[in-house]
C-alpha atoms as a PDB file:
ATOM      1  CA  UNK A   1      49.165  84.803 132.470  1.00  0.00           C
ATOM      2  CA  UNK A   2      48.241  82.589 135.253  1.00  0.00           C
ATOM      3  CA  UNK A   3      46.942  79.332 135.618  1.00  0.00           C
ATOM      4  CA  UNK A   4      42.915  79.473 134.533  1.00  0.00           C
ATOM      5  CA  UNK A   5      42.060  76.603 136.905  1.00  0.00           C
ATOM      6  CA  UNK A   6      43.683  78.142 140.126  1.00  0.00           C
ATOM      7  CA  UNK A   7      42.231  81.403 139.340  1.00  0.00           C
ATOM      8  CA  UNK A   8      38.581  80.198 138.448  1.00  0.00           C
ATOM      9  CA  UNK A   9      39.343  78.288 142.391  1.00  0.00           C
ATOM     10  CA  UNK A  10      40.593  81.946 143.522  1.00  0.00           C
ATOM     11  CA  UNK A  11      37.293  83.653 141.566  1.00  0.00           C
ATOM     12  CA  UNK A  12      34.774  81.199 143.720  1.00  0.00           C
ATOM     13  CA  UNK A  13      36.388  81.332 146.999  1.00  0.00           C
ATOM     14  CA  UNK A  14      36.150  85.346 146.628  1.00  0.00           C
ATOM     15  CA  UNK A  15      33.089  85.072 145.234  1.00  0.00           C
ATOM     16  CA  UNK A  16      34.528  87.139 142.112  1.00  0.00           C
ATOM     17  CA  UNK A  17      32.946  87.261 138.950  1.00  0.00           C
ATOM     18  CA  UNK A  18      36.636  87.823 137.123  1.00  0.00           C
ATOM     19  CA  UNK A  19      40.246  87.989 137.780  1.00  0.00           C
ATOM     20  CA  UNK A  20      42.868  89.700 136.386  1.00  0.00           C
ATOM     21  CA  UNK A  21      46.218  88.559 136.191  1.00  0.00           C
ATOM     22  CA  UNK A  22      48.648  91.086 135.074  1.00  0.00           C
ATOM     23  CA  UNK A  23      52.466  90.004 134.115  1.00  0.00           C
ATOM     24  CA  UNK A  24      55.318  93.065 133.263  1.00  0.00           C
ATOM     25  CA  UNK A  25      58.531  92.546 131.592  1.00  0.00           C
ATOM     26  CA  UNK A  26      61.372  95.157 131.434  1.00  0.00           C
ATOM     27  CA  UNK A  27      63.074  95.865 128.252  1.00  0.00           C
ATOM     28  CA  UNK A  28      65.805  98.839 129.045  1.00  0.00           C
ATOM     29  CA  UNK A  29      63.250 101.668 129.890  1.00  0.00           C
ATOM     30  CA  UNK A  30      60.033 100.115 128.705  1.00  0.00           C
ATOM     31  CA  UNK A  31      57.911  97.828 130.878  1.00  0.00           C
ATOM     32  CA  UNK A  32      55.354  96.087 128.341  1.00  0.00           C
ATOM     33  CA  UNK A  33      52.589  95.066 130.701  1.00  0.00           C
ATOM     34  CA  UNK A  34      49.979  92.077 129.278  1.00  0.00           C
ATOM     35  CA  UNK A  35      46.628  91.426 131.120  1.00  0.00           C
ATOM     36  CA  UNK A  36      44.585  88.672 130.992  1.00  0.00           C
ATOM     37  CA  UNK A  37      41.070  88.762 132.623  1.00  0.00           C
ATOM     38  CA  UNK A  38      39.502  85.404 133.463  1.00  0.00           C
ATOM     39  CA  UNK A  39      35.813  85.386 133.565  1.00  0.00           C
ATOM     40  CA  UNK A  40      32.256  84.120 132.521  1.00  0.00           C
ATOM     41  CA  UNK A  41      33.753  83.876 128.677  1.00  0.00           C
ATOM     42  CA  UNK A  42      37.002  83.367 127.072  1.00  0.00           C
ATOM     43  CA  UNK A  43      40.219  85.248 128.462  1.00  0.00           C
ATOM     44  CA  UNK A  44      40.772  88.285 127.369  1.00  0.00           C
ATOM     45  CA  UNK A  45      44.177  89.677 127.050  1.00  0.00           C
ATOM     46  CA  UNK A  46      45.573  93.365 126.769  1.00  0.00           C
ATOM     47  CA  UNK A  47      48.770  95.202 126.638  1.00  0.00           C
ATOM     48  CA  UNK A  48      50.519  98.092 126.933  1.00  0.00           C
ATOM     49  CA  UNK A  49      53.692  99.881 127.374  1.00  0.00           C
ATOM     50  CA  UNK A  50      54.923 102.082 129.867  1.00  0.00           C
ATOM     51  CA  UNK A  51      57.948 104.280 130.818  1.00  0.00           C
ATOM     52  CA  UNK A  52      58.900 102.397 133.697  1.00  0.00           C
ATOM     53  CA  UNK A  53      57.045 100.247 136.624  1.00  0.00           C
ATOM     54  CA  UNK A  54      55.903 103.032 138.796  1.00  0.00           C
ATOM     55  CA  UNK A  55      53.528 104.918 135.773  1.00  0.00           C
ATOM     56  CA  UNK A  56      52.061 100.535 134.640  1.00  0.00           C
ATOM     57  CA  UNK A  57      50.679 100.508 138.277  1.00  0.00           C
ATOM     58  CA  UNK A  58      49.443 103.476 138.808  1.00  0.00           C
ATOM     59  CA  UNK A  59      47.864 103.199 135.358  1.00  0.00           C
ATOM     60  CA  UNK A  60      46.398  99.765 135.868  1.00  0.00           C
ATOM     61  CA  UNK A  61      45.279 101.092 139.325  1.00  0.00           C
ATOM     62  CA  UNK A  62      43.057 103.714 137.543  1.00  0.00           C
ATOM     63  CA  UNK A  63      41.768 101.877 135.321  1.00  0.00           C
ATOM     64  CA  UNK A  64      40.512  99.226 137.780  1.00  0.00           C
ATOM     65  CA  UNK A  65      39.198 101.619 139.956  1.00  0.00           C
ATOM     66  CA  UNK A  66      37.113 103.474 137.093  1.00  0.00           C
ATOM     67  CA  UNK A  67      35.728  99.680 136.222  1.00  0.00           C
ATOM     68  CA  UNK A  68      34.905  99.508 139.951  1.00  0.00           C
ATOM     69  CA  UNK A  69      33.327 102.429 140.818  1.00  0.00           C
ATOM     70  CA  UNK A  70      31.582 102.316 137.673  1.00  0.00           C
ATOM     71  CA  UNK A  71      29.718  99.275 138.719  1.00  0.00           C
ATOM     72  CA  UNK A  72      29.107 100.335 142.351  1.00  0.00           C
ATOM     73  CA  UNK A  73      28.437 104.001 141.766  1.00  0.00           C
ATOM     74  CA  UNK A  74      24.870 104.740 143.619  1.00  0.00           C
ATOM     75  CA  UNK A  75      22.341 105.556 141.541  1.00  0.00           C
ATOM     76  CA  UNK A  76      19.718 107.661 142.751  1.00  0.00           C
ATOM     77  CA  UNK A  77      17.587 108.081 139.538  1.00  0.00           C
ATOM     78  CA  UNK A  78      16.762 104.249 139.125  1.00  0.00           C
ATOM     79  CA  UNK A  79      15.058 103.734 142.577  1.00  0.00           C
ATOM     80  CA  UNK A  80      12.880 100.601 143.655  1.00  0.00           C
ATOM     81  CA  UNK A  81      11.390  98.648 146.187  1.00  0.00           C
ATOM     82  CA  UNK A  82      12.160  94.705 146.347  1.00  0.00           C
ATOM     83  CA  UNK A  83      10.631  92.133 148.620  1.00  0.00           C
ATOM     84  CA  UNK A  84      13.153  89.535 150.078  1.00  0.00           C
ATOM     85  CA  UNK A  85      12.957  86.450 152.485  1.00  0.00           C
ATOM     86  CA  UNK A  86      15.410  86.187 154.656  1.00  0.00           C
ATOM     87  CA  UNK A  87      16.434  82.980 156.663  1.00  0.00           C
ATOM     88  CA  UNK A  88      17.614  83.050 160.141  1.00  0.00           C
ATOM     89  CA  UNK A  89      18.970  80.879 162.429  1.00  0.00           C
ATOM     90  CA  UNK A  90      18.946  82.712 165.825  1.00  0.00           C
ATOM     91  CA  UNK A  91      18.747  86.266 167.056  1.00  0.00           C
ATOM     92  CA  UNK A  92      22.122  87.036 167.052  1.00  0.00           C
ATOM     93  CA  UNK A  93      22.019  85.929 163.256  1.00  0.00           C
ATOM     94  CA  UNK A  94      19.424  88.189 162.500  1.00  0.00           C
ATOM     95  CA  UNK A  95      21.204  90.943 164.218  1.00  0.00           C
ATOM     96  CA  UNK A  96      24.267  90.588 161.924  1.00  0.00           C
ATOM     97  CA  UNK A  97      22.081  90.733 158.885  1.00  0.00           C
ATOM     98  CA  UNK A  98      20.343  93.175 159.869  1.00  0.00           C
ATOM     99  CA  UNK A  99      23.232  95.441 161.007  1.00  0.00           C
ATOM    100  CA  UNK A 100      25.349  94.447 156.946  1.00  0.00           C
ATOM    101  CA  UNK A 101      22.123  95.283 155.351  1.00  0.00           C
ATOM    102  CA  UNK A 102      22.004  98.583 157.171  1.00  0.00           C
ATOM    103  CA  UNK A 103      25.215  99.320 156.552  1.00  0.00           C
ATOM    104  CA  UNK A 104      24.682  99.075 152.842  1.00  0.00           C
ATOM    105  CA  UNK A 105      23.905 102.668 150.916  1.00  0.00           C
ATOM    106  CA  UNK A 106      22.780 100.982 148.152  1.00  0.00           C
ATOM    107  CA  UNK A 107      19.570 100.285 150.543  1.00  0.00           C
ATOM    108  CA  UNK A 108      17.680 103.236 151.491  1.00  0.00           C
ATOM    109  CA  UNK A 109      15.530 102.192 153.999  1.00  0.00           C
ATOM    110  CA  UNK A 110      14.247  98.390 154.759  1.00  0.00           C
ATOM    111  CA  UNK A 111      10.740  98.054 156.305  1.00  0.00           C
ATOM    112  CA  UNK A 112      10.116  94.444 157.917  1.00  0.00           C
ATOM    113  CA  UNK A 113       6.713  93.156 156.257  1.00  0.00           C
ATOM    114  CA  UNK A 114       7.379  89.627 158.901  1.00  0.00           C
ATOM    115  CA  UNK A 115       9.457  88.643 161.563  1.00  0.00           C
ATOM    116  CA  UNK A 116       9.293  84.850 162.735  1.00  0.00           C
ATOM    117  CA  UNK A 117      11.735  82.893 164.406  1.00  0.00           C
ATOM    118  CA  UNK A 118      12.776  81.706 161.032  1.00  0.00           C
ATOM    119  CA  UNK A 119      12.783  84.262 158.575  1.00  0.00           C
ATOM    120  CA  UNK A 120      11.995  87.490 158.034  1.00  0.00           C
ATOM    121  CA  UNK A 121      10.095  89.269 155.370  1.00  0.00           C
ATOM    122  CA  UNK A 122      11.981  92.508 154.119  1.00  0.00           C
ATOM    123  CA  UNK A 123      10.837  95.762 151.825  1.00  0.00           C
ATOM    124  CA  UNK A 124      14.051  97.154 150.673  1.00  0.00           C
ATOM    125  CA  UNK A 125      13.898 100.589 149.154  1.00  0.00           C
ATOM    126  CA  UNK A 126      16.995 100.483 146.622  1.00  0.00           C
ATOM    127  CA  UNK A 127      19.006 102.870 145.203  1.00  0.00           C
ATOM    128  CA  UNK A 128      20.070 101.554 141.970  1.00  0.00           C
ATOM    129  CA  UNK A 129      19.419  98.260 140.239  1.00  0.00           C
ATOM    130  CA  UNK A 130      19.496  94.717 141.737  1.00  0.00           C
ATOM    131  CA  UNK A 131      23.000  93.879 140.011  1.00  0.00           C
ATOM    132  CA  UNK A 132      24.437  96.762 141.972  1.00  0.00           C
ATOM    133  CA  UNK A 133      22.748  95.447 145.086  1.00  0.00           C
ATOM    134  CA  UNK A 134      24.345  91.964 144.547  1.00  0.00           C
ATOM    135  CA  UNK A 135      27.371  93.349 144.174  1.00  0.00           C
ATOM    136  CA  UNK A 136      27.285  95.239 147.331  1.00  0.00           C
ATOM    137  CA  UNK A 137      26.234  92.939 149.819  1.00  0.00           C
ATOM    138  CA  UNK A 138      28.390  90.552 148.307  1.00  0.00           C
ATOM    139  CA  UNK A 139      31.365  92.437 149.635  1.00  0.00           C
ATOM    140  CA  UNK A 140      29.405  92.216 153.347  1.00  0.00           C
ATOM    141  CA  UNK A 141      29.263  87.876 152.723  1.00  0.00           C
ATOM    142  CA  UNK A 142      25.290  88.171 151.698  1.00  0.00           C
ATOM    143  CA  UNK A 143      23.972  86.704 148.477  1.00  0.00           C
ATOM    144  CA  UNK A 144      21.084  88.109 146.615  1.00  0.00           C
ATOM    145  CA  UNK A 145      19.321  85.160 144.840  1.00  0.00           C
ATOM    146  CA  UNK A 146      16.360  85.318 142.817  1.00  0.00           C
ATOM    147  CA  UNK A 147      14.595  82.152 142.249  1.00  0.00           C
ATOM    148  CA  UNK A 148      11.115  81.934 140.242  1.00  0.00           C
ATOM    149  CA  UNK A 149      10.564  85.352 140.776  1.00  0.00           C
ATOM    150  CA  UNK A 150      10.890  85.486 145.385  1.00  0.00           C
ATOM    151  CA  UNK A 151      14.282  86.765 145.738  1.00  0.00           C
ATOM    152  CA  UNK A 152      16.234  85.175 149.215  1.00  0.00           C
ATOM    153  CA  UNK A 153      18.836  86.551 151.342  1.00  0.00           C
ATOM    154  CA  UNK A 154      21.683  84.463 152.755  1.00  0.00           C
ATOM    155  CA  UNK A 155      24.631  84.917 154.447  1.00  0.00           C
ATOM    156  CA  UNK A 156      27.660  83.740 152.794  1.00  0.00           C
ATOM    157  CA  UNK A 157      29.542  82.945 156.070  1.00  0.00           C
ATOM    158  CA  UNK A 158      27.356  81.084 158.051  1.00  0.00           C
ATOM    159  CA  UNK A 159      28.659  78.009 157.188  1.00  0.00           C
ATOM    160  CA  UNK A 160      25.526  76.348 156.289  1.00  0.00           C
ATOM    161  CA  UNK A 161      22.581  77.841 154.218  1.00  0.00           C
ATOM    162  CA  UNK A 162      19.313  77.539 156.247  1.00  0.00           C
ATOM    163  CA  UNK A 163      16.671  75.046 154.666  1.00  0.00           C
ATOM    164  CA  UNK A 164      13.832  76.519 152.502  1.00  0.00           C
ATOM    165  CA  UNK A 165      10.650  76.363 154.347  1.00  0.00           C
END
C-alpha cells in the first residue's frame, strides 16, 4: 500500500525511520486490514481481520502505541554519562537548546564542561541508552550524531548546520 518513493520523501522530511501505510477493505461485516511498513529493509506486509472498522483502529492504535512506548520507555537501570559538542550560533540559539535538552527526561541532569561563543561542551547524565536518546530529541528537532567516537548536537531546524571547528 502506498507509493515507496513518496513515503521514503514523507520518512526524511519527518525524520522517521519507517512508515506504515495501512489500507482496509469491507467485505459484509469483515474489514480485512493489510499493513505495509516501509523502512531500512524490504516492506513488510501484515494482515488481519476485524469485525468492523471501529475494533481495526483501535487495534492498530494499540499496537503502535506498544511499539512506541516500547522504544521510548525510560530506563532507569541502564544509566550513563555522554560527552557532546554542541554548536551555536547566538545566545538565543543556545537558549533553545538548552531549554529542548532540559525538557528531555531521558537526560537527567547536563553539566556544561565549556561554554564559548561557539559551542558548548556538555556532560549528559542519561537515562537509558543513546538510541533512546536519539529518538527523543529527535521529536524536539535535535540530532544526536556520533562521528569517530565525539558525538555532536545539532538542531534540526535551524536551517543551516553550523561549520565544524
Amino acid at each position: 500500500a502506498g507509493d515507496p518513493a513518496q513515503l521514503r520523501q514523507l520518512a526524511a522530511r519527518l525524520g522517521a525511520g519507517d512508515v506504515v501505510a495501512a489500507e482496509a477493505r469491507q467485505s459484509g461485516g469483515t474489514v480485512e486490514v493489510t499493513t505495509t511498513r516501509h523502512g531500512a529493509g524490504p516492506p513488510q506486509v501484515a494482515t488481519a481481520s476485524f469485525p468492523g472498522l471501529a475494533p481495526a483502529v483501535e487495534s492498530l492504535v494499540r499496537e503502535w502505541d506498544e511499539a512506541w512506548k516500547a522504544k521510548t520507555i525510560l530506563r532507569f537501570d541502564a544509566t550513563g554519562s555522554l560527552r557532546v559538542e554542541v554548536p551555536i550560533q547566538s545566545m538565543a540559539d543556545w537558549v533553545k537548546i538548552r531549554q529542548r535538552l532540559a525538557e528531555t527526561s531521558e537526560i537527567g541532569k547536563i553539566e556544561i564542561a565549556l561554554l564559548t561563543a561557539q559551542s558548548a561542551e556538555l556532560v549528559l547524565s542519561l537515562r537509558g541508552d543513546t538510541d533512546t536518546l536519539r529518538l527523543a530529541l529527535r521529536q524536539r528537532n535535535l540530532a544526536l550524531v556520533e562521528t569517530a567516537g565525539a558525538w555532536r548536537l545539532e538542531r534540526l531546524d535551524a536551517g543551516v548546520v553550523p561549520p565544524t571547528r
